[in-house]
Protein backbone atom coordinates (compact mmCIF):
# COMPACT_ATOMS: atom_id res chain seq x y z
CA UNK A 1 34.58 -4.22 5.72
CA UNK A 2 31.81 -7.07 5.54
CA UNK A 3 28.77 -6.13 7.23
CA UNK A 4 25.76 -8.07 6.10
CA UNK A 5 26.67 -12.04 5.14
CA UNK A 6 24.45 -13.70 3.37
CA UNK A 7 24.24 -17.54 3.18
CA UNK A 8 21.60 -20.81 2.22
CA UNK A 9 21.62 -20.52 -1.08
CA UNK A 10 22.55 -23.44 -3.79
CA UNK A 11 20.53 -25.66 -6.33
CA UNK A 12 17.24 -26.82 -5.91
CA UNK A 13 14.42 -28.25 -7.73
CA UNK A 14 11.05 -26.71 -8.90
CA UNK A 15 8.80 -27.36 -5.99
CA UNK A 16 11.56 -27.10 -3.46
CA UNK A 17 12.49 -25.47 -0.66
CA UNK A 18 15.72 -23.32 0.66
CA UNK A 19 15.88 -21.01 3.92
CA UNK A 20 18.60 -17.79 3.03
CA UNK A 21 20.36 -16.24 6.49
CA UNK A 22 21.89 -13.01 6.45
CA UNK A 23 23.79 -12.50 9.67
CA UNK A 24 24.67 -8.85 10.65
CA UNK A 25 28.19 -7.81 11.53
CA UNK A 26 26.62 -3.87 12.19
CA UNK A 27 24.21 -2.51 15.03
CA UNK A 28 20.99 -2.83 13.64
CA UNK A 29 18.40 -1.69 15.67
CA UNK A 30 15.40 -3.65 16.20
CA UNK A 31 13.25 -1.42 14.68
CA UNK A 32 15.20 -1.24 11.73
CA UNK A 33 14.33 -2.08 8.42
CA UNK A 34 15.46 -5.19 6.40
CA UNK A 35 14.74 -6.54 3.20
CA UNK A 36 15.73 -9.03 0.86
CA UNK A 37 16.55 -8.28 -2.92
CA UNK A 38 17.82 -10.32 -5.95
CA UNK A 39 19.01 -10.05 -9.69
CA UNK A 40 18.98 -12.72 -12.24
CA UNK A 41 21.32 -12.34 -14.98
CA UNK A 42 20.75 -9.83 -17.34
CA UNK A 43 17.64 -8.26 -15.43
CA UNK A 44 17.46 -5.17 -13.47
CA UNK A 45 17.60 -6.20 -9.38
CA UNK A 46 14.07 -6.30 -8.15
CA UNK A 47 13.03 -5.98 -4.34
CA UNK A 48 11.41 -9.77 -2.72
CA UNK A 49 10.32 -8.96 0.63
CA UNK A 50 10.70 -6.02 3.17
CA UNK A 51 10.27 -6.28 6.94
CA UNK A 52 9.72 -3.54 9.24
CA UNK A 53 10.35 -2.77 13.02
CA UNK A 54 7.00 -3.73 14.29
CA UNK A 55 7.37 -7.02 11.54
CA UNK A 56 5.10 -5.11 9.17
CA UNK A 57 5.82 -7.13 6.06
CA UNK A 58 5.90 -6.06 2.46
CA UNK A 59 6.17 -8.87 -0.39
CA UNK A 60 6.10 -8.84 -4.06
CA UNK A 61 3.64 -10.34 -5.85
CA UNK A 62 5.49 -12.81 -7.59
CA UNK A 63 6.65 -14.38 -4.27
CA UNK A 64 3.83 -14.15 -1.96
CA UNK A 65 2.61 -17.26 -0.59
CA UNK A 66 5.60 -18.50 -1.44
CA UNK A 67 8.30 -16.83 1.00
CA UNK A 68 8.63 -15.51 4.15
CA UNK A 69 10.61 -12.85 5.56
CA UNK A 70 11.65 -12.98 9.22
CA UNK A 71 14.23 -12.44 11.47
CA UNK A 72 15.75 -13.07 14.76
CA UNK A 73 17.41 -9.55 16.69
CA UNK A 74 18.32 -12.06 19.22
CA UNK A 75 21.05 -13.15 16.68
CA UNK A 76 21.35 -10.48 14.33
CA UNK A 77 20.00 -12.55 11.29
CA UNK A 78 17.13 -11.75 8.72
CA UNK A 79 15.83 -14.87 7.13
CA UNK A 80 13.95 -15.44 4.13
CA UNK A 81 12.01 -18.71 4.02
CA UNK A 82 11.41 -19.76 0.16
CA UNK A 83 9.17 -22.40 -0.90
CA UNK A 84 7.11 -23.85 -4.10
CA UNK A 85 10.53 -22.65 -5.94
CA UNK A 86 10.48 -21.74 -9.57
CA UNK A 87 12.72 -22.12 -12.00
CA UNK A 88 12.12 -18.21 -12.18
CA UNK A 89 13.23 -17.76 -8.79
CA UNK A 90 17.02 -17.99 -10.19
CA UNK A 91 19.01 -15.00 -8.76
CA UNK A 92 21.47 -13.82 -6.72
CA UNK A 93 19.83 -12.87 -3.38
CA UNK A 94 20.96 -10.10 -1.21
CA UNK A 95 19.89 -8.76 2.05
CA UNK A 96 19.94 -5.15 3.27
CA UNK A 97 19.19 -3.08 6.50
CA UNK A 98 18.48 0.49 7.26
CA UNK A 99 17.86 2.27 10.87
CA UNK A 100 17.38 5.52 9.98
CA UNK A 101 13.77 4.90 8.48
CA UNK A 102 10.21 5.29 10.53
CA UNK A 103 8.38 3.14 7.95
CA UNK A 104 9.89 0.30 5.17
CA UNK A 105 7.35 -0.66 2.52
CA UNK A 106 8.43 2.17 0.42
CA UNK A 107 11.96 0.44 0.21
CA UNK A 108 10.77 -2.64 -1.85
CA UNK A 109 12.06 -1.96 -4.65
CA UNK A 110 14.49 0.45 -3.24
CA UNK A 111 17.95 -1.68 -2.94
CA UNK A 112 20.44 1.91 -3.07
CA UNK A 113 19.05 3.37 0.09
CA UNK A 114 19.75 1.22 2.27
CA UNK A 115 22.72 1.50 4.06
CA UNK A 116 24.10 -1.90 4.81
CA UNK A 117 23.66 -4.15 1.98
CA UNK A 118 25.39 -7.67 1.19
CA UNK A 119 27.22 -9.36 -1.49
CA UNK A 120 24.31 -12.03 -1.96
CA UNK A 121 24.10 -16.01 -2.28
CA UNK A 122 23.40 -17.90 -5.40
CA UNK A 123 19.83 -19.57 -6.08
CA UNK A 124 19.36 -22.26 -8.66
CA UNK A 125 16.29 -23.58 -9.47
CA UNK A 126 16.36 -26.27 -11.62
């Protein structure tokens, strides 16, 4: 049963730009947390950016400045906005949400408790 889609992904240059969607098929409260997450090949997943109900944002440090998390609960859909992209930035890019937290930094890096998580969508930078 699909619950989090994820889509935007695809080939890009170094220096370019791609905006990732992940529309929810669950009810995710507003004040939920989301986050997005990606794996390159061979390397353990690592968390990218977490946003909370009040739009607290977390980010790692190899992305910030770069990306931005946001989302829409208006349409169900977290977004992450990724710019400057690095060849580095080559992964597979999954979202995930989570109601039943009060606060969501802690989850960067934390991909196995949340509760809804997606399949992911394909970034190439090159």
């Amino acid at each position: 049963h699909v619950q989090l889609v994820e889509s935007g992904g695809g080939l890009v240059q170094p220096g370019g730009s791609l905006r990732l969607s992940c529309a929810t098929y669950v009810s995710i409260d507003s004040r939920s947390c989301m986050g997005w997450f990606r794996q390159a090949p061979g390397k353990e997943r690592e968390g990218v950016a977490i946003i909370g109900g009040d739009d607290t944002t977390t980010y790692a440090d190899s992305v910030k400045g770069r990306f931005t998390i946001s989302r829409d609960s208006a349409k169900n859909t977290l977004y992450l906005q990724m710019n400057s992209l690095k060849p580095e930035d080559t992964a597979m890019y999954s979202c995930a949400a989570d109601s039943r937290y009060a606060s969501c930094g802690w989850l960067l890096d934390r991909f196995r408790d949340f509760a809804y998580r997606g399949q992911g969508t394909q970034v190439t930078v090159s």
